[in-house]
PDB file of N, CA and C in Angstrom:
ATOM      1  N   UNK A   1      30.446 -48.613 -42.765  1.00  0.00           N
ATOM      2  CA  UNK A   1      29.733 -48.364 -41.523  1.00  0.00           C
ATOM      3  C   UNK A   1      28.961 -49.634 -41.169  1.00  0.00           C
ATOM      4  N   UNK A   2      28.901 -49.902 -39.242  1.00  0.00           N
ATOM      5  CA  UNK A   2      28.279 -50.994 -39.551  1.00  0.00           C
ATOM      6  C   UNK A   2      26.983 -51.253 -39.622  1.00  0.00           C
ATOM      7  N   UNK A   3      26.146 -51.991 -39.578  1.00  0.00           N
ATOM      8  CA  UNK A   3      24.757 -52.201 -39.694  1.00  0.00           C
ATOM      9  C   UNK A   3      23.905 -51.445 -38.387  1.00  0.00           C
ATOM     10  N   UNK A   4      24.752 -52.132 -37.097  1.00  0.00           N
ATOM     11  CA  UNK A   4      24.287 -51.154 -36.029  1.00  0.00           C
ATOM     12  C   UNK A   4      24.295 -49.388 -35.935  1.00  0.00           C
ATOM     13  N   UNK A   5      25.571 -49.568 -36.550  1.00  0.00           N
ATOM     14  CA  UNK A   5      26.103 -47.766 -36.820  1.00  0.00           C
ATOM     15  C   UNK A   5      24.676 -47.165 -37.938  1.00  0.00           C
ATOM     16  N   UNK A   6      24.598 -47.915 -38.868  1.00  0.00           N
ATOM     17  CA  UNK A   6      23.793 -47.103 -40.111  1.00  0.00           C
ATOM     18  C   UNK A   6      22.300 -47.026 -39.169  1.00  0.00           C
ATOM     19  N   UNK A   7      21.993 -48.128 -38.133  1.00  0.00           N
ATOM     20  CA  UNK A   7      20.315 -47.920 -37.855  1.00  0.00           C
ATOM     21  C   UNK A   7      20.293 -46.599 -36.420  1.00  0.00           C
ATOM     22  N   UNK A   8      21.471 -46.464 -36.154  1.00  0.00           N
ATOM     23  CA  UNK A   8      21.719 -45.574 -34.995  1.00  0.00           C
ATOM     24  C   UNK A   8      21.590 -44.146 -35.438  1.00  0.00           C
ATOM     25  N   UNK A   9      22.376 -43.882 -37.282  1.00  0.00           N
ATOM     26  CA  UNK A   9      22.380 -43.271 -37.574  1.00  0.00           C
ATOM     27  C   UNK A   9      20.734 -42.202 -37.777  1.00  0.00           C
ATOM     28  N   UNK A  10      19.923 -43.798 -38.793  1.00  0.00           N
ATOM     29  CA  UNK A  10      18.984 -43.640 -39.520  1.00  0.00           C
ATOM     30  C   UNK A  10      18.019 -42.999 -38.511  1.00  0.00           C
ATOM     31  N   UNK A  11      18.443 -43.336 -37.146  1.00  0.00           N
ATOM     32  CA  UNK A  11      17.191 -42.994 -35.814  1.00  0.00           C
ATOM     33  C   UNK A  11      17.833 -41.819 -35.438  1.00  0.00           C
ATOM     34  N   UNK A  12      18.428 -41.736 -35.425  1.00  0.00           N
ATOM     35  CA  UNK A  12      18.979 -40.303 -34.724  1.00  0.00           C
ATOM     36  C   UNK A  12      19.905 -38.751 -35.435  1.00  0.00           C
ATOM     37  N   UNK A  13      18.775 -37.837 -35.480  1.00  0.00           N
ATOM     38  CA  UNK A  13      18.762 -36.862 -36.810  1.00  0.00           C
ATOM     39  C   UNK A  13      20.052 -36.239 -36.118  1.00  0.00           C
ATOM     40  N   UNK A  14      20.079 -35.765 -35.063  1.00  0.00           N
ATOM     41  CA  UNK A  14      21.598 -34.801 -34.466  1.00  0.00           C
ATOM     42  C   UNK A  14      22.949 -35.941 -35.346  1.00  0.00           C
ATOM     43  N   UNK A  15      22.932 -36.582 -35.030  1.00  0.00           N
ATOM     44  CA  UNK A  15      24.115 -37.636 -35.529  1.00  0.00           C
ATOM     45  C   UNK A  15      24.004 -37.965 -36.629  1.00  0.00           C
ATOM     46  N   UNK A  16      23.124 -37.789 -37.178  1.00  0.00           N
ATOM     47  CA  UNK A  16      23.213 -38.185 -39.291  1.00  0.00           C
ATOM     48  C   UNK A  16      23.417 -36.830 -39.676  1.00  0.00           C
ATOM     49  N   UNK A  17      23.277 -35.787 -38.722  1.00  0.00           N
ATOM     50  CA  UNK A  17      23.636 -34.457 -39.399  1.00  0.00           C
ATOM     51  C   UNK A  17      25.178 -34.419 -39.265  1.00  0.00           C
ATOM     52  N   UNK A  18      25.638 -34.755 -37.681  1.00  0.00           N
ATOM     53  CA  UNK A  18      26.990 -34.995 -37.540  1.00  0.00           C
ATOM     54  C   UNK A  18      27.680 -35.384 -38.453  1.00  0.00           C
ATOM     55  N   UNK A  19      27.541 -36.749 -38.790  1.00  0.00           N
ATOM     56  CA  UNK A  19      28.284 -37.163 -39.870  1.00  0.00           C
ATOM     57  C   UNK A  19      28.376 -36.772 -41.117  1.00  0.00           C
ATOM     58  N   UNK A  20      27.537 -36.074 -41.774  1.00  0.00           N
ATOM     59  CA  UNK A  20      27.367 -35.635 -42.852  1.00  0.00           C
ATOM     60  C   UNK A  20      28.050 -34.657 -42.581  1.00  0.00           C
ATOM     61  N   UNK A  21      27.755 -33.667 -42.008  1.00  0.00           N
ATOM     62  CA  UNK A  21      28.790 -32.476 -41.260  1.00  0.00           C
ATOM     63  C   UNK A  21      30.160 -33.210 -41.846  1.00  0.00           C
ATOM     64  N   UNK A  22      30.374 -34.373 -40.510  1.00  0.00           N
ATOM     65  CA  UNK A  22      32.213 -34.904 -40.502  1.00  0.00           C
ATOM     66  C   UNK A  22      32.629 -34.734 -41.884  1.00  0.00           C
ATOM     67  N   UNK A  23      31.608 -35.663 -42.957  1.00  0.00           N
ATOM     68  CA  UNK A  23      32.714 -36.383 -44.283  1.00  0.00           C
ATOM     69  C   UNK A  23      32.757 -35.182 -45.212  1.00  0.00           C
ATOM     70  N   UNK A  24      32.113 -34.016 -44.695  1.00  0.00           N
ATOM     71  CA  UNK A  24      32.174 -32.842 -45.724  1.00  0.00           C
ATOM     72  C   UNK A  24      33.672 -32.017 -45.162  1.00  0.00           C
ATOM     73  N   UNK A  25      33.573 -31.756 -43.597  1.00  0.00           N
ATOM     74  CA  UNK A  25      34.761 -30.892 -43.093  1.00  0.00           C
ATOM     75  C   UNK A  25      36.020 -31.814 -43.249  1.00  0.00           C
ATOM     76  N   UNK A  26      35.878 -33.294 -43.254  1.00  0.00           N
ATOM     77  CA  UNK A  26      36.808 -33.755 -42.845  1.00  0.00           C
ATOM     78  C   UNK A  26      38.027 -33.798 -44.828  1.00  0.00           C
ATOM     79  N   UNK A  27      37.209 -33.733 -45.993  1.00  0.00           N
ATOM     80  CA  UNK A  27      37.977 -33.446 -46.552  1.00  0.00           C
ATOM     81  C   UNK A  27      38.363 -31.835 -47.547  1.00  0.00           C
ATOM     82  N   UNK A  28      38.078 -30.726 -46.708  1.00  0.00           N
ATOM     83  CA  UNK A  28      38.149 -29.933 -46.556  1.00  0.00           C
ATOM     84  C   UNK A  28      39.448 -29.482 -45.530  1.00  0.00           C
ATOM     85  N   UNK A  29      40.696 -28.961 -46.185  1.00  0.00           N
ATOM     86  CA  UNK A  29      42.145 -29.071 -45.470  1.00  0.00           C
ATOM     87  C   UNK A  29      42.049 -28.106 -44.719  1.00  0.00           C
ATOM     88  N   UNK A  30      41.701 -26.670 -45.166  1.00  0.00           N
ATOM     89  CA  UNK A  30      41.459 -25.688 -44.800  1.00  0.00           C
ATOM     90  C   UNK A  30      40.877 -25.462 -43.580  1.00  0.00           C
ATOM     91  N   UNK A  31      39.395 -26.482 -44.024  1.00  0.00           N
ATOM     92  CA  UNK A  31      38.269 -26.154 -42.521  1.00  0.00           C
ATOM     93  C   UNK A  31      39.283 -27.282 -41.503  1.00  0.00           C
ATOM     94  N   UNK A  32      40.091 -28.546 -41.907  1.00  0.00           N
ATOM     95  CA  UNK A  32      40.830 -29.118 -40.935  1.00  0.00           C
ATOM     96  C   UNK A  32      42.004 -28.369 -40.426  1.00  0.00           C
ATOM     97  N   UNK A  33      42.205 -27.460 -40.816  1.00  0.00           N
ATOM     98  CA  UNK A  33      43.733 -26.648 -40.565  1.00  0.00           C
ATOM     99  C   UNK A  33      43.027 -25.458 -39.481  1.00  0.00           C
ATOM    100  N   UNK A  34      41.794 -25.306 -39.720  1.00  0.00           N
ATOM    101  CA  UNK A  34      40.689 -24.099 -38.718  1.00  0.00           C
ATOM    102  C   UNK A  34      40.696 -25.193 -37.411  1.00  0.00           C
ATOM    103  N   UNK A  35      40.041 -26.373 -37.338  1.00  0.00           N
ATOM    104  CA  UNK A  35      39.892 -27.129 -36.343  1.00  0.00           C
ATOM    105  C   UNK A  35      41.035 -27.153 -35.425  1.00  0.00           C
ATOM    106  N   UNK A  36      41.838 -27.261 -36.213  1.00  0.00           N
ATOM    107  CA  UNK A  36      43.352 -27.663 -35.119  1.00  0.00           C
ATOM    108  C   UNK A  36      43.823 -26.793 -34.412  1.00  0.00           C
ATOM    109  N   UNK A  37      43.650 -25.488 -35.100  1.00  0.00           N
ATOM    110  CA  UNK A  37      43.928 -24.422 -34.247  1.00  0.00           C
ATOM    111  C   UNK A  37      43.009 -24.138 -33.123  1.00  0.00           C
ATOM    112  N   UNK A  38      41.825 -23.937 -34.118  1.00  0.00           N
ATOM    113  CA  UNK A  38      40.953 -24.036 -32.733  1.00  0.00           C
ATOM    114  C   UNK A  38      40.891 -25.452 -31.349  1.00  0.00           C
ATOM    115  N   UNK A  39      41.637 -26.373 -31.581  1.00  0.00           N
ATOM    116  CA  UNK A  39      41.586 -27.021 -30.648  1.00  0.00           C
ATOM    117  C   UNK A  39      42.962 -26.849 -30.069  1.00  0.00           C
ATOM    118  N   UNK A  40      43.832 -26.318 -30.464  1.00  0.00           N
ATOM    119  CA  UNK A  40      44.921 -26.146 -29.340  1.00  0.00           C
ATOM    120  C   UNK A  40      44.783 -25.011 -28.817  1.00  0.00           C
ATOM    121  N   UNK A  41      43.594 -24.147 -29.324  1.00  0.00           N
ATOM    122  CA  UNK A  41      43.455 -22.712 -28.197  1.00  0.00           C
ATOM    123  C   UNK A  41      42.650 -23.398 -27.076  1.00  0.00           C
ATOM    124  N   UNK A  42      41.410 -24.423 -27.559  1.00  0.00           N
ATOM    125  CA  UNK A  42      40.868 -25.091 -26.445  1.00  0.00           C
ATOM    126  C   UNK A  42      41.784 -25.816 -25.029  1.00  0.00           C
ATOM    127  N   UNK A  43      43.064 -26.360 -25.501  1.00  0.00           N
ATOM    128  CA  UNK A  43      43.834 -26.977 -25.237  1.00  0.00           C
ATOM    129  C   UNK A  43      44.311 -26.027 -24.233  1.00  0.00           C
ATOM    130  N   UNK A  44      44.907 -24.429 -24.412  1.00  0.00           N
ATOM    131  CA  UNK A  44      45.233 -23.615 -24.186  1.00  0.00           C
ATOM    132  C   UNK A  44      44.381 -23.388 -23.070  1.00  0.00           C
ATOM    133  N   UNK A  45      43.325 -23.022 -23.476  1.00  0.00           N
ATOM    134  CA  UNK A  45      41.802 -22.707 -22.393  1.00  0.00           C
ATOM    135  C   UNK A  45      42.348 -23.464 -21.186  1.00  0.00           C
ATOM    136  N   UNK A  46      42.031 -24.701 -21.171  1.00  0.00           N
ATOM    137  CA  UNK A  46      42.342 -26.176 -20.451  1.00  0.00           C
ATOM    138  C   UNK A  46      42.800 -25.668 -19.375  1.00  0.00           C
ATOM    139  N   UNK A  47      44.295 -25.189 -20.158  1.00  0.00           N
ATOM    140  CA  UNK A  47      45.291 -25.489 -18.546  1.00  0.00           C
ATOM    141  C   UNK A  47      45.436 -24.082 -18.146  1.00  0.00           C
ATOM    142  N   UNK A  48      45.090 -22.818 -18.960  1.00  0.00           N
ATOM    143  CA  UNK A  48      44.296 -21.716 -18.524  1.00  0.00           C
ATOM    144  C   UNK A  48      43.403 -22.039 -16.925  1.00  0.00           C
ATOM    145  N   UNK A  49      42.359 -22.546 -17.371  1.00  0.00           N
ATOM    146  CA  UNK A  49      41.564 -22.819 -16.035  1.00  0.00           C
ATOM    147  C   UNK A  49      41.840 -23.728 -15.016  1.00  0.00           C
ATOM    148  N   UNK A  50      42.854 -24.940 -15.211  1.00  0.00           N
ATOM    149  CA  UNK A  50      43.555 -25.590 -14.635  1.00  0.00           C
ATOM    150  C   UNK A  50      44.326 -24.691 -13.807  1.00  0.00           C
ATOM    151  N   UNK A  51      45.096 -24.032 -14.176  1.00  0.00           N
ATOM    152  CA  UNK A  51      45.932 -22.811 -13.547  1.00  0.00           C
ATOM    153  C   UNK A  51      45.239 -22.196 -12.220  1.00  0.00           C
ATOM    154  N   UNK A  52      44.175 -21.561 -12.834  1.00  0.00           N
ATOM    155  CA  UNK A  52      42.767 -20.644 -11.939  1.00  0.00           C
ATOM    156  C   UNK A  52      42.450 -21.174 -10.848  1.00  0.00           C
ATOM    157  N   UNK A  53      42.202 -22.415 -11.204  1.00  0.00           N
ATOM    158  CA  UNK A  53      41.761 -23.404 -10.039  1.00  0.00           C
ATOM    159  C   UNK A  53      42.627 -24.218  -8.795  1.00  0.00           C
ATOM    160  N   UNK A  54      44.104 -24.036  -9.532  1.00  0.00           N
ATOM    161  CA  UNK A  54      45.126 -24.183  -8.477  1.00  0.00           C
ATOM    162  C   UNK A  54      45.307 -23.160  -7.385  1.00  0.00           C
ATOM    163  N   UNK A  55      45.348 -22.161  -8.458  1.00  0.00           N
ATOM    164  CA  UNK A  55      45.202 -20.928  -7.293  1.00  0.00           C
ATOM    165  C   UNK A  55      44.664 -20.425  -6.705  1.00  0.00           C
ATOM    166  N   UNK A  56      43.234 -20.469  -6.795  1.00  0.00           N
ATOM    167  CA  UNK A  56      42.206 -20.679  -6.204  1.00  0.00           C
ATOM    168  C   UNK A  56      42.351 -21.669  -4.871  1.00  0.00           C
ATOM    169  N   UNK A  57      42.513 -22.974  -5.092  1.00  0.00           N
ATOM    170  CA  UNK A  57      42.461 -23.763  -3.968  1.00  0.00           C
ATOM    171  C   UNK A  57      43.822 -23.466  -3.358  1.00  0.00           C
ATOM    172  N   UNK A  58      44.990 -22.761  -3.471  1.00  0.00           N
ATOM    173  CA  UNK A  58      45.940 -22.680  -3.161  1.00  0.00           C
ATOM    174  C   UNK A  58      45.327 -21.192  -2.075  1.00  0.00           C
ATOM    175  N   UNK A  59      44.938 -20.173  -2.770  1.00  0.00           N
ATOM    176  CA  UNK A  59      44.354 -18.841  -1.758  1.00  0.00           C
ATOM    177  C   UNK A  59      43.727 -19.292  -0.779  1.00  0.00           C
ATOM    178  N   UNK A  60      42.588 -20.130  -0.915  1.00  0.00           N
ATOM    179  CA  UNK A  60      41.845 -20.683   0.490  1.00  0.00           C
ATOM    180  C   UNK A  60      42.496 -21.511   1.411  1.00  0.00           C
ATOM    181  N   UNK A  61      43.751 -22.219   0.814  1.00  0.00           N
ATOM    182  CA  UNK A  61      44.686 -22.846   1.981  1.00  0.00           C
ATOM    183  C   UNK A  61      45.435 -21.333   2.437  1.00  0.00           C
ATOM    184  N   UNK A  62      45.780 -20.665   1.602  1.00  0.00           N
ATOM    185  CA  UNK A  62      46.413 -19.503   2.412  1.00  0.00           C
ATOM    186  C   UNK A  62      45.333 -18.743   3.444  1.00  0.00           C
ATOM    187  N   UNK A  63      44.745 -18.549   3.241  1.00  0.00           N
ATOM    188  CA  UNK A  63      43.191 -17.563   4.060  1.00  0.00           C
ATOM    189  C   UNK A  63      43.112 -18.744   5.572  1.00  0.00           C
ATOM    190  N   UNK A  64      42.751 -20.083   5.323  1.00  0.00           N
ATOM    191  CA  UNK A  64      42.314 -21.041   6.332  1.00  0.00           C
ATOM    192  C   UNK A  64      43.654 -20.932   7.160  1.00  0.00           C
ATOM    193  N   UNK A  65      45.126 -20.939   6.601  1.00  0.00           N
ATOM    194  CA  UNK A  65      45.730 -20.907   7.354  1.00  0.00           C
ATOM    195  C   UNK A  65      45.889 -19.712   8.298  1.00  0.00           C
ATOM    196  N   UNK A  66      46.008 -18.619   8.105  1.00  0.00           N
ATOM    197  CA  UNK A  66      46.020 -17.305   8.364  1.00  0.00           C
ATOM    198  C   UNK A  66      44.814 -17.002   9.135  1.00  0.00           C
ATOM    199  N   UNK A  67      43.792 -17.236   9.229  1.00  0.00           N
ATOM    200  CA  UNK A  67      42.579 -17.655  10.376  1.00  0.00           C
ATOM    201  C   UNK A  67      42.912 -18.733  11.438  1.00  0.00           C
ATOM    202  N   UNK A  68      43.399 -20.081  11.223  1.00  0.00           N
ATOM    203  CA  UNK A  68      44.009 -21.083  12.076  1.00  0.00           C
ATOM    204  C   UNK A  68      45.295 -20.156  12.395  1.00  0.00           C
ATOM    205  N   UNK A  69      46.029 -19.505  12.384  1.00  0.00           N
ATOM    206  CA  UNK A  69      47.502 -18.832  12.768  1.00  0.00           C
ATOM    207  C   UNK A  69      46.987 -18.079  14.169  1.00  0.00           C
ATOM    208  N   UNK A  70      46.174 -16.865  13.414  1.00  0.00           N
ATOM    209  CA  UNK A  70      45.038 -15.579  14.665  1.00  0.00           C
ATOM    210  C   UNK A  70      44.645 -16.671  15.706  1.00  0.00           C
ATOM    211  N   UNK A  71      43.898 -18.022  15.506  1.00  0.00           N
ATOM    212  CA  UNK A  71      43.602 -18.617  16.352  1.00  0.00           C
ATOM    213  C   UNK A  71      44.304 -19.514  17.985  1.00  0.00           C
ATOM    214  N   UNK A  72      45.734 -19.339  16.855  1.00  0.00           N
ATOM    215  CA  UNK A  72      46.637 -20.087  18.069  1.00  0.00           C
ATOM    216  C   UNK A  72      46.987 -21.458  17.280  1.00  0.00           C
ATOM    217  N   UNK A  73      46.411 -22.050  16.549  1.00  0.00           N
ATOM    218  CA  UNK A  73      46.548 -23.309  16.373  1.00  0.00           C
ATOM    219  C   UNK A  73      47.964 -23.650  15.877  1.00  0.00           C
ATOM    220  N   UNK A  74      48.879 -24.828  16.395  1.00  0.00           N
ATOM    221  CA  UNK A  74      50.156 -24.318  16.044  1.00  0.00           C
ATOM    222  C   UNK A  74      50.521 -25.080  14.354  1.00  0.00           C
ATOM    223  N   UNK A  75      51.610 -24.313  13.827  1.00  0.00           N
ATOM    224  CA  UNK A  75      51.486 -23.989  12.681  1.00  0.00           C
ATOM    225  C   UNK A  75      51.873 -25.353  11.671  1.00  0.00           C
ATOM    226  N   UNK A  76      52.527 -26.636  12.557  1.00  0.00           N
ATOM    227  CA  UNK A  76      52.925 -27.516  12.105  1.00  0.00           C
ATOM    228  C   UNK A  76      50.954 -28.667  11.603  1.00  0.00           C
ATOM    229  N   UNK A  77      50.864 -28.880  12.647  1.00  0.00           N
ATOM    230  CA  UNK A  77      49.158 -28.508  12.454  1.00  0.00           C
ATOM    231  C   UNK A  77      48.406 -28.051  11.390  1.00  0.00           C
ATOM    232  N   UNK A  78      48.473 -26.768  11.410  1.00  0.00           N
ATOM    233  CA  UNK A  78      48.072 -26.057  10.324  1.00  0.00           C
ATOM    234  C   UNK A  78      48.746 -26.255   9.125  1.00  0.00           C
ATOM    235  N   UNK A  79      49.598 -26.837   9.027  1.00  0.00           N
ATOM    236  CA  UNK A  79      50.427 -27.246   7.719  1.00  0.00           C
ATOM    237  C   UNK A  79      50.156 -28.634   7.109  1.00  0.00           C
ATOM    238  N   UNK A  80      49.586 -29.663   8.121  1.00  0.00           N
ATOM    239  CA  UNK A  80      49.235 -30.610   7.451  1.00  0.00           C
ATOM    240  C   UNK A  80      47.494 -30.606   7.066  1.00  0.00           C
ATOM    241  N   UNK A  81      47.067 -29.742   7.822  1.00  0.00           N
ATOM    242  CA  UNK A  81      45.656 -29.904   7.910  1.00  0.00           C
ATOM    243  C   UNK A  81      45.211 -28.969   6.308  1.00  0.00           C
ATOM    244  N   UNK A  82      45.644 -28.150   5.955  1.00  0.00           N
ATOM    245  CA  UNK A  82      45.865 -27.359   4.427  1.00  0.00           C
ATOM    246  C   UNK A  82      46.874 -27.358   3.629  1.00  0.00           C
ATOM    247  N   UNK A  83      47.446 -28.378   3.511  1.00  0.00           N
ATOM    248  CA  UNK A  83      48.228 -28.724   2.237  1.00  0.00           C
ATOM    249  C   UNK A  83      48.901 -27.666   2.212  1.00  0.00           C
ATOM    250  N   UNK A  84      49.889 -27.016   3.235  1.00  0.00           N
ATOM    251  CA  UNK A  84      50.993 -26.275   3.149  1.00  0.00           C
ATOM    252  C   UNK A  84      52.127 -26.847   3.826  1.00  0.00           C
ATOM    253  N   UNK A  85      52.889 -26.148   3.124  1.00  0.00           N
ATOM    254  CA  UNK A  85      54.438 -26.368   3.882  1.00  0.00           C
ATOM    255  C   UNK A  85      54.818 -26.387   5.392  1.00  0.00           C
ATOM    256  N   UNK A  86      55.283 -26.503   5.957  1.00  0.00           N
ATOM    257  CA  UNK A  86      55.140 -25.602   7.513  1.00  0.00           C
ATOM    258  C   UNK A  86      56.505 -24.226   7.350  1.00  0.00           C
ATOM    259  N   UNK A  87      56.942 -24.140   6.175  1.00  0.00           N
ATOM    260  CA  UNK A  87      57.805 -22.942   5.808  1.00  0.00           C
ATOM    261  C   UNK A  87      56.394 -22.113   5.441  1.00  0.00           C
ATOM    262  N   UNK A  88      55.768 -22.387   4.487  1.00  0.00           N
ATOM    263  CA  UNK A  88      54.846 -21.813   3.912  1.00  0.00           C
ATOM    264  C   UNK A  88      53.889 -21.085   5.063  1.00  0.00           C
ATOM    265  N   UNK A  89      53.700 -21.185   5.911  1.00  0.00           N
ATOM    266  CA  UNK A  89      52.839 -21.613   7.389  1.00  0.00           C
ATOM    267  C   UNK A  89      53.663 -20.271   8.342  1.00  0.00           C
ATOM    268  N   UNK A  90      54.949 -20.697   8.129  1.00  0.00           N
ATOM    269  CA  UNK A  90      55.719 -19.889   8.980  1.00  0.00           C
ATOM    270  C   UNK A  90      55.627 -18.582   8.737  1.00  0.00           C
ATOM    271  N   UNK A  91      55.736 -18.660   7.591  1.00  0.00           N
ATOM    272  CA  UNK A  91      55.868 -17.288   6.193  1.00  0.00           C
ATOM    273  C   UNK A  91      54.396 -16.573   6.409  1.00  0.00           C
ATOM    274  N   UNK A  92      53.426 -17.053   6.866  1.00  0.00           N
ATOM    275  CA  UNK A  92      51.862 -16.135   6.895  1.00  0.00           C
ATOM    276  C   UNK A  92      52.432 -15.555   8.223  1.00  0.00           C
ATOM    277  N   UNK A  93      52.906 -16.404   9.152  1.00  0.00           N
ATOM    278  CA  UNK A  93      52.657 -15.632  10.862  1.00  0.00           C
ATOM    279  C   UNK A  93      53.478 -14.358  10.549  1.00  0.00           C
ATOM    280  N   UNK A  94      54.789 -14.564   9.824  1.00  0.00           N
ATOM    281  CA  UNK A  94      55.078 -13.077   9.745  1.00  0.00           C
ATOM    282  C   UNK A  94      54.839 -12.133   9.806  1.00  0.00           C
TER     283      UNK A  94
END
């Protein structure tokens, strides 16, 4: 460790606990075989909410369009102005 690392350490109790934490879990296979899993459920989580949030911003382009449609505004318009198709566009006036 380097000299800067050890006085960063020596000052700062969250991070000398950290590490002490690390060099105990880290040769511990078991508690490393717990981590990994638990980080590809995190991983999992991720694009879980990644997902949510597409569709999410994907519903409010559907809603904005479908309010701009009632309004008159024509639909080619409305297709560039919310990141839809103008099939997609066509498909609400239905």
């Amino acid at each position: 460790m380097s000299a800067a690392l050890q006085e960063f350490v020596k000052n700062d109790q969250g991070f000398g606990q950290y590490t002490e934490r690390y060099e105990e879990v880290s040769s511990d296979l078991a508690v490393r075989r717990q981590f990994a899993a638990w980080s590809a459920e995190m991983d999992k989580l991720d694009i879980v909410r990644a997902i949510g949030e597409a569709e999410g911003e994907k519903k409010k382009a559907v809603d904005a369009a479908r309010k701009l449609l009632s309004s008159g505004v024509d639909p080619d318009i409305i297709a560039k102005c919310v990141d839809l198709t103008l099939e997609e566009v066509l498909e609400l006036g239905k």
